[in-house]
PDB file of N, CA and C in Angstrom:
ATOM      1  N   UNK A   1      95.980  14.281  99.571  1.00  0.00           N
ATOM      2  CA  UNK A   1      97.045  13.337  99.268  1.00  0.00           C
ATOM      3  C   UNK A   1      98.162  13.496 100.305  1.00  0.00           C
ATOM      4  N   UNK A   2      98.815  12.512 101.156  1.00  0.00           N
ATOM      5  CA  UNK A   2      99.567  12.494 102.148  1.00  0.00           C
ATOM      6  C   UNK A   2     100.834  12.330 101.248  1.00  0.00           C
ATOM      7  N   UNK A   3     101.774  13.523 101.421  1.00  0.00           N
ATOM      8  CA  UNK A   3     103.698  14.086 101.398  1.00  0.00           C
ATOM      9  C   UNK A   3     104.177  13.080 101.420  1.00  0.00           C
ATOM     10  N   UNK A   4     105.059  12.333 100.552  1.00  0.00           N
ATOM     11  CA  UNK A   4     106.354  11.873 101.100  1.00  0.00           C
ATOM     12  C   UNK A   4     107.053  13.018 101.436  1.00  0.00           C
ATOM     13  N   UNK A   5     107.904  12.276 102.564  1.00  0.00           N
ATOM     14  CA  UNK A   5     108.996  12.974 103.563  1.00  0.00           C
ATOM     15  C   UNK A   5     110.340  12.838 103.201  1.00  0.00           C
ATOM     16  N   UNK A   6     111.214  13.490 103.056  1.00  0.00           N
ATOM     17  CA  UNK A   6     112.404  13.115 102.709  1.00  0.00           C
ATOM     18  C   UNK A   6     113.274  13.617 103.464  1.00  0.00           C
ATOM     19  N   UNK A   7     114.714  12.619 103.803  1.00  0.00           N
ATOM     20  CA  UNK A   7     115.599  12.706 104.993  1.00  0.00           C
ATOM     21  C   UNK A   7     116.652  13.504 104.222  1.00  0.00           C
ATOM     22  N   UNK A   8     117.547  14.043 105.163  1.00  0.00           N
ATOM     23  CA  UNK A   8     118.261  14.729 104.758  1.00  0.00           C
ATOM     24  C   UNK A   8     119.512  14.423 103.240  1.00  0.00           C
ATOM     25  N   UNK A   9     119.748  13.076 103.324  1.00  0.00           N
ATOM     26  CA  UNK A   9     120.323  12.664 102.640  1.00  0.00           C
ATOM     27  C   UNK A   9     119.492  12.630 101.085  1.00  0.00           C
ATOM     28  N   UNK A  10     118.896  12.612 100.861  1.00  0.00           N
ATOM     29  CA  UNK A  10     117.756  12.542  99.829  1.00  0.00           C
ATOM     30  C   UNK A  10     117.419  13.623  98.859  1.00  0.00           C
ATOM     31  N   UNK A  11     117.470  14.808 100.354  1.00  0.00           N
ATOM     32  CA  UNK A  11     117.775  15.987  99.942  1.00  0.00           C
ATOM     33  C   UNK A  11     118.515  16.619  98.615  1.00  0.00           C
ATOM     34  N   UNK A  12     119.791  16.152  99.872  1.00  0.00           N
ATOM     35  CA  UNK A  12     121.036  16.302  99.001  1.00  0.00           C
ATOM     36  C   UNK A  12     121.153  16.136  97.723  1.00  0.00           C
ATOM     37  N   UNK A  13     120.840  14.174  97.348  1.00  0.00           N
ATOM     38  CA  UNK A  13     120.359  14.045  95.894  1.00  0.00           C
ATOM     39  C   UNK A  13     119.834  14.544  95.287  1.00  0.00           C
ATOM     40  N   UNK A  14     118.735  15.001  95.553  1.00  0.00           N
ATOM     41  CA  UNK A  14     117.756  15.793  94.767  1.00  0.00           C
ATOM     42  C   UNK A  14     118.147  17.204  94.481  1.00  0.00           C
ATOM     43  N   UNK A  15     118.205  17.846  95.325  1.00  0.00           N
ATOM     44  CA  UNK A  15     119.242  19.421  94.834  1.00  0.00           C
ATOM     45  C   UNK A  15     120.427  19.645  94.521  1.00  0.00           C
ATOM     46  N   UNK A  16     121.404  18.141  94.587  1.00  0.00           N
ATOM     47  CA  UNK A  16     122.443  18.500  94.897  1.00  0.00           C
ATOM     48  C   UNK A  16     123.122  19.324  95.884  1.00  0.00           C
ATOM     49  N   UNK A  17     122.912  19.840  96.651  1.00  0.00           N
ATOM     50  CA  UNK A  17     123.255  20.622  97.549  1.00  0.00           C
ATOM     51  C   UNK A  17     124.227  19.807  98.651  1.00  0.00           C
ATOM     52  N   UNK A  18     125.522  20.543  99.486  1.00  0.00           N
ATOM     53  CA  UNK A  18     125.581  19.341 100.238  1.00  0.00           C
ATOM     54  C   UNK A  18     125.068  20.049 101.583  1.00  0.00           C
ATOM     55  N   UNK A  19     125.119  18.966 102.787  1.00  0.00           N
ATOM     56  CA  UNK A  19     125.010  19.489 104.006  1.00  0.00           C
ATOM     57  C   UNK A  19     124.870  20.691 104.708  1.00  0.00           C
ATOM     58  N   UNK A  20     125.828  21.162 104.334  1.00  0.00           N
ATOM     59  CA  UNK A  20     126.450  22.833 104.860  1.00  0.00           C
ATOM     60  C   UNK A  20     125.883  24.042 104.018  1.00  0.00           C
ATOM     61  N   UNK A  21     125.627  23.538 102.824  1.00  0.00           N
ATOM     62  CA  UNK A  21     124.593  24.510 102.008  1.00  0.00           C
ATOM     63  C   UNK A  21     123.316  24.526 102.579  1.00  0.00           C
ATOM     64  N   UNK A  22     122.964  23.132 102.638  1.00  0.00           N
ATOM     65  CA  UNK A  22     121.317  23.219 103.119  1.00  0.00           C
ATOM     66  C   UNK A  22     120.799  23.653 104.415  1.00  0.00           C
ATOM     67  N   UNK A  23     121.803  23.854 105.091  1.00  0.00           N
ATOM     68  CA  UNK A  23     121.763  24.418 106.574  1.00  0.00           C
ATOM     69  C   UNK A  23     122.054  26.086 106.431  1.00  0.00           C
ATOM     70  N   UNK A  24     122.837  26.343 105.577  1.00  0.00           N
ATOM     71  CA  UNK A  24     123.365  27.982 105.237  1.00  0.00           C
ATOM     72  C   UNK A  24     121.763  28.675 104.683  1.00  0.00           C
ATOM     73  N   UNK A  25     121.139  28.403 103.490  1.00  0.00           N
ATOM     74  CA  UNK A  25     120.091  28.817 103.257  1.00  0.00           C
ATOM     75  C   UNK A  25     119.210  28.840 103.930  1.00  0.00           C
ATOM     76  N   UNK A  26     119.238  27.483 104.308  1.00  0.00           N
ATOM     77  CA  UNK A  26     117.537  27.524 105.492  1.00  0.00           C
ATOM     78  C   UNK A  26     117.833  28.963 106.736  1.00  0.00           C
ATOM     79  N   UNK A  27     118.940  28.826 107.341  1.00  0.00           N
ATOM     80  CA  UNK A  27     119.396  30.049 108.315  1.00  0.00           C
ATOM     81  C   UNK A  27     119.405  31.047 107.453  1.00  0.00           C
ATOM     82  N   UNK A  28     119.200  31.458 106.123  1.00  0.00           N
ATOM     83  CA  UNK A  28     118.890  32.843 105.331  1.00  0.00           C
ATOM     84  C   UNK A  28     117.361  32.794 104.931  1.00  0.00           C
ATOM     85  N   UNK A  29     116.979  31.722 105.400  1.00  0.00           N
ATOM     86  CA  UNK A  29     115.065  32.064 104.835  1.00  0.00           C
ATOM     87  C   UNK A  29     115.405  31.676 103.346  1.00  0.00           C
ATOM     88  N   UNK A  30     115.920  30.839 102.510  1.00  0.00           N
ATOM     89  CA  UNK A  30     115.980  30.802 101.352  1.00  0.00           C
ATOM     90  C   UNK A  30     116.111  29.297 100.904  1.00  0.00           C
ATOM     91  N   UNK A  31     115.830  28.306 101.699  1.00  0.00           N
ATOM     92  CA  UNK A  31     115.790  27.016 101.698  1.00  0.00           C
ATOM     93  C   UNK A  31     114.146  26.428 102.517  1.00  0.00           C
ATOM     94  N   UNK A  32     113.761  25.889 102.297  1.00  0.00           N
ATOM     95  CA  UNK A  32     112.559  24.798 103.154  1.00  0.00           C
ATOM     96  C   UNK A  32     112.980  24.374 104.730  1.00  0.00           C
ATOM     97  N   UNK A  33     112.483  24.648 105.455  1.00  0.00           N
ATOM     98  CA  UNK A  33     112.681  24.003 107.029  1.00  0.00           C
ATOM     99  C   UNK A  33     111.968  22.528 107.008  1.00  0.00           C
ATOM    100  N   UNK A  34     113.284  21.527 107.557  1.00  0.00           N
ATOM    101  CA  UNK A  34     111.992  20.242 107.477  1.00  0.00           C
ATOM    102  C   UNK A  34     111.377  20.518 108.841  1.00  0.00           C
ATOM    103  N   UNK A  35     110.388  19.009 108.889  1.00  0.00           N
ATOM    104  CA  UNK A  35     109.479  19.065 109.834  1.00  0.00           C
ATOM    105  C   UNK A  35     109.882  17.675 110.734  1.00  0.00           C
ATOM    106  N   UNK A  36     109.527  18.103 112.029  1.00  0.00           N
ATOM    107  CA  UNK A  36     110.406  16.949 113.144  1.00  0.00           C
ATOM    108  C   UNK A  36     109.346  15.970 112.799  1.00  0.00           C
ATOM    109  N   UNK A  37     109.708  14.882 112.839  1.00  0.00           N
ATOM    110  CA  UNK A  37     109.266  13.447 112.544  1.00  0.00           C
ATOM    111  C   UNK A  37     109.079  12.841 114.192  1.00  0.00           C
ATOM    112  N   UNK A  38     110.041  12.804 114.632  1.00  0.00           N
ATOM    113  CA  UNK A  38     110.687  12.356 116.194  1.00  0.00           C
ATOM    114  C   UNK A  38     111.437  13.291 117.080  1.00  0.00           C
ATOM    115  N   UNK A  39     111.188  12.998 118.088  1.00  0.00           N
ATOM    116  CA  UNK A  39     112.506  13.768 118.990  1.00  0.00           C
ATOM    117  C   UNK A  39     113.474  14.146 118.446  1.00  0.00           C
ATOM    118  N   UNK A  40     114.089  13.026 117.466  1.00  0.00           N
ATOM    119  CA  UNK A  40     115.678  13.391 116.934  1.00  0.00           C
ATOM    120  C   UNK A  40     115.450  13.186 115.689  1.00  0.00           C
ATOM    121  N   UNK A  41     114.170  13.123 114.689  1.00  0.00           N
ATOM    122  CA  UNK A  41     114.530  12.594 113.515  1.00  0.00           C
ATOM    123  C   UNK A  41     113.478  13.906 112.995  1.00  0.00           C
ATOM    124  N   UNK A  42     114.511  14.358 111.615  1.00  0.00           N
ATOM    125  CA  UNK A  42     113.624  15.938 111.001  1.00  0.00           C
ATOM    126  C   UNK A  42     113.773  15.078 109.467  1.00  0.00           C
ATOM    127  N   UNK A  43     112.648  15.549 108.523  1.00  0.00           N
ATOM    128  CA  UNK A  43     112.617  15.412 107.183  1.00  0.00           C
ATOM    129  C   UNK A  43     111.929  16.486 106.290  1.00  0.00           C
ATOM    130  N   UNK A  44     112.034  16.394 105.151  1.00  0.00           N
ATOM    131  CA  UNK A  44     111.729  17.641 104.635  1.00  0.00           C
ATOM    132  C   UNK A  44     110.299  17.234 103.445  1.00  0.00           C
ATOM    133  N   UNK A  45     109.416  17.725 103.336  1.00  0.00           N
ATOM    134  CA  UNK A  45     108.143  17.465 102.761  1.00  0.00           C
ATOM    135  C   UNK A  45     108.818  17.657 101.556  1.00  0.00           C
ATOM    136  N   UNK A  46     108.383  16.183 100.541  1.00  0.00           N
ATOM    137  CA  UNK A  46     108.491  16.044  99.300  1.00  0.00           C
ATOM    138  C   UNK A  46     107.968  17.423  98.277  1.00  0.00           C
ATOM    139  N   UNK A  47     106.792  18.028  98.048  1.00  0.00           N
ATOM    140  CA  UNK A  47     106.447  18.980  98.047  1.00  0.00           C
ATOM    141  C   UNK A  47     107.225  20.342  97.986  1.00  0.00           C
ATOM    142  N   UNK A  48     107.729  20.469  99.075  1.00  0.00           N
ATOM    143  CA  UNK A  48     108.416  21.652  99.429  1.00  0.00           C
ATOM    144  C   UNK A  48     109.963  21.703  98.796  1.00  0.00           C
ATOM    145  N   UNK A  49     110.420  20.476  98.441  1.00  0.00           N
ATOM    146  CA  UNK A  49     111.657  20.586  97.906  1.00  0.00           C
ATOM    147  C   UNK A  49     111.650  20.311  96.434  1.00  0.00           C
ATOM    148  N   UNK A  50     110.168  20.061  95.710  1.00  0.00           N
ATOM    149  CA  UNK A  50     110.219  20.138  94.704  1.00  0.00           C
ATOM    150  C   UNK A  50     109.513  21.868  94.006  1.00  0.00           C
ATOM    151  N   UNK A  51     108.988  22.631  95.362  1.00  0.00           N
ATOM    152  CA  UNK A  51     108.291  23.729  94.544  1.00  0.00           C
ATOM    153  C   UNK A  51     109.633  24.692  94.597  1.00  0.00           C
ATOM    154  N   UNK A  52     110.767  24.526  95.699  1.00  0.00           N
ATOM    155  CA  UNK A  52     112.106  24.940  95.844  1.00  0.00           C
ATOM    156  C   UNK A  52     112.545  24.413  94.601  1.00  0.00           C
ATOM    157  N   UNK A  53     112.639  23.403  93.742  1.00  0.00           N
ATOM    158  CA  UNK A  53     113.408  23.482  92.737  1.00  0.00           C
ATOM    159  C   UNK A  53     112.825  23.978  91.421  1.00  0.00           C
ATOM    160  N   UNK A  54     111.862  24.293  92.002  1.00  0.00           N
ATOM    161  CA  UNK A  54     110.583  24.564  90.493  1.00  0.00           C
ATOM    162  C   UNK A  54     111.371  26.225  90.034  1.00  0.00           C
ATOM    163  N   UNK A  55     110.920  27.079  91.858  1.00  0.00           N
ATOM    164  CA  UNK A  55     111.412  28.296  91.543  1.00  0.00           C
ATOM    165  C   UNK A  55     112.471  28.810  91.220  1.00  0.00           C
ATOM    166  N   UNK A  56     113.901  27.776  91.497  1.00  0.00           N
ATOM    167  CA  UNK A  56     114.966  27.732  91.032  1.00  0.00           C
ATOM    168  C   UNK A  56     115.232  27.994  89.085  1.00  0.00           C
ATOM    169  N   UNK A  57     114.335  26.516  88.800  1.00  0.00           N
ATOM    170  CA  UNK A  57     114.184  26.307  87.088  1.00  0.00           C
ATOM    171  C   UNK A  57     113.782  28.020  86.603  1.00  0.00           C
ATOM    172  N   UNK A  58     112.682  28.364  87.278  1.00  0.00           N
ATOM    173  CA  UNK A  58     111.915  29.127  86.747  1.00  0.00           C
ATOM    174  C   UNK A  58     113.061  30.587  86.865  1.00  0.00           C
ATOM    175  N   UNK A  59     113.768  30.804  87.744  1.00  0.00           N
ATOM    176  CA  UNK A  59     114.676  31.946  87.533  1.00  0.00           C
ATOM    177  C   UNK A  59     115.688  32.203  86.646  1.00  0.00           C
TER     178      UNK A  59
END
């Protein structure tokens, strides 16, 4: 089954998190790295930001 991708903004919605958080964790290993789409365009695998909120629930 092929990922939706989700842009940074999307993110946000979904974790709530803003900007500066989601950049702080990922630089601690404790957030999802997205994956480059384009030269300049990164998104983050649907997947990966829902098993990130799974383990969240689950703590």
């Amino acid at each position: 089954m092929i990922d939706k991708h989700l842009r940074r903004p999307a993110v946000e919605e979904a974790t709530g998190l803003s900007r500066s958080a989601i950049y702080e964790l990922m630089s601690k290993g404790q957030f999802p790295r997205p994956v480059k789409l384009t030269g300049k365009a990164v998104a983050w695998p649907e997947s990966a930001i829902a098993e990130w909120l799974a383990e969240r629930a689950a703590a």
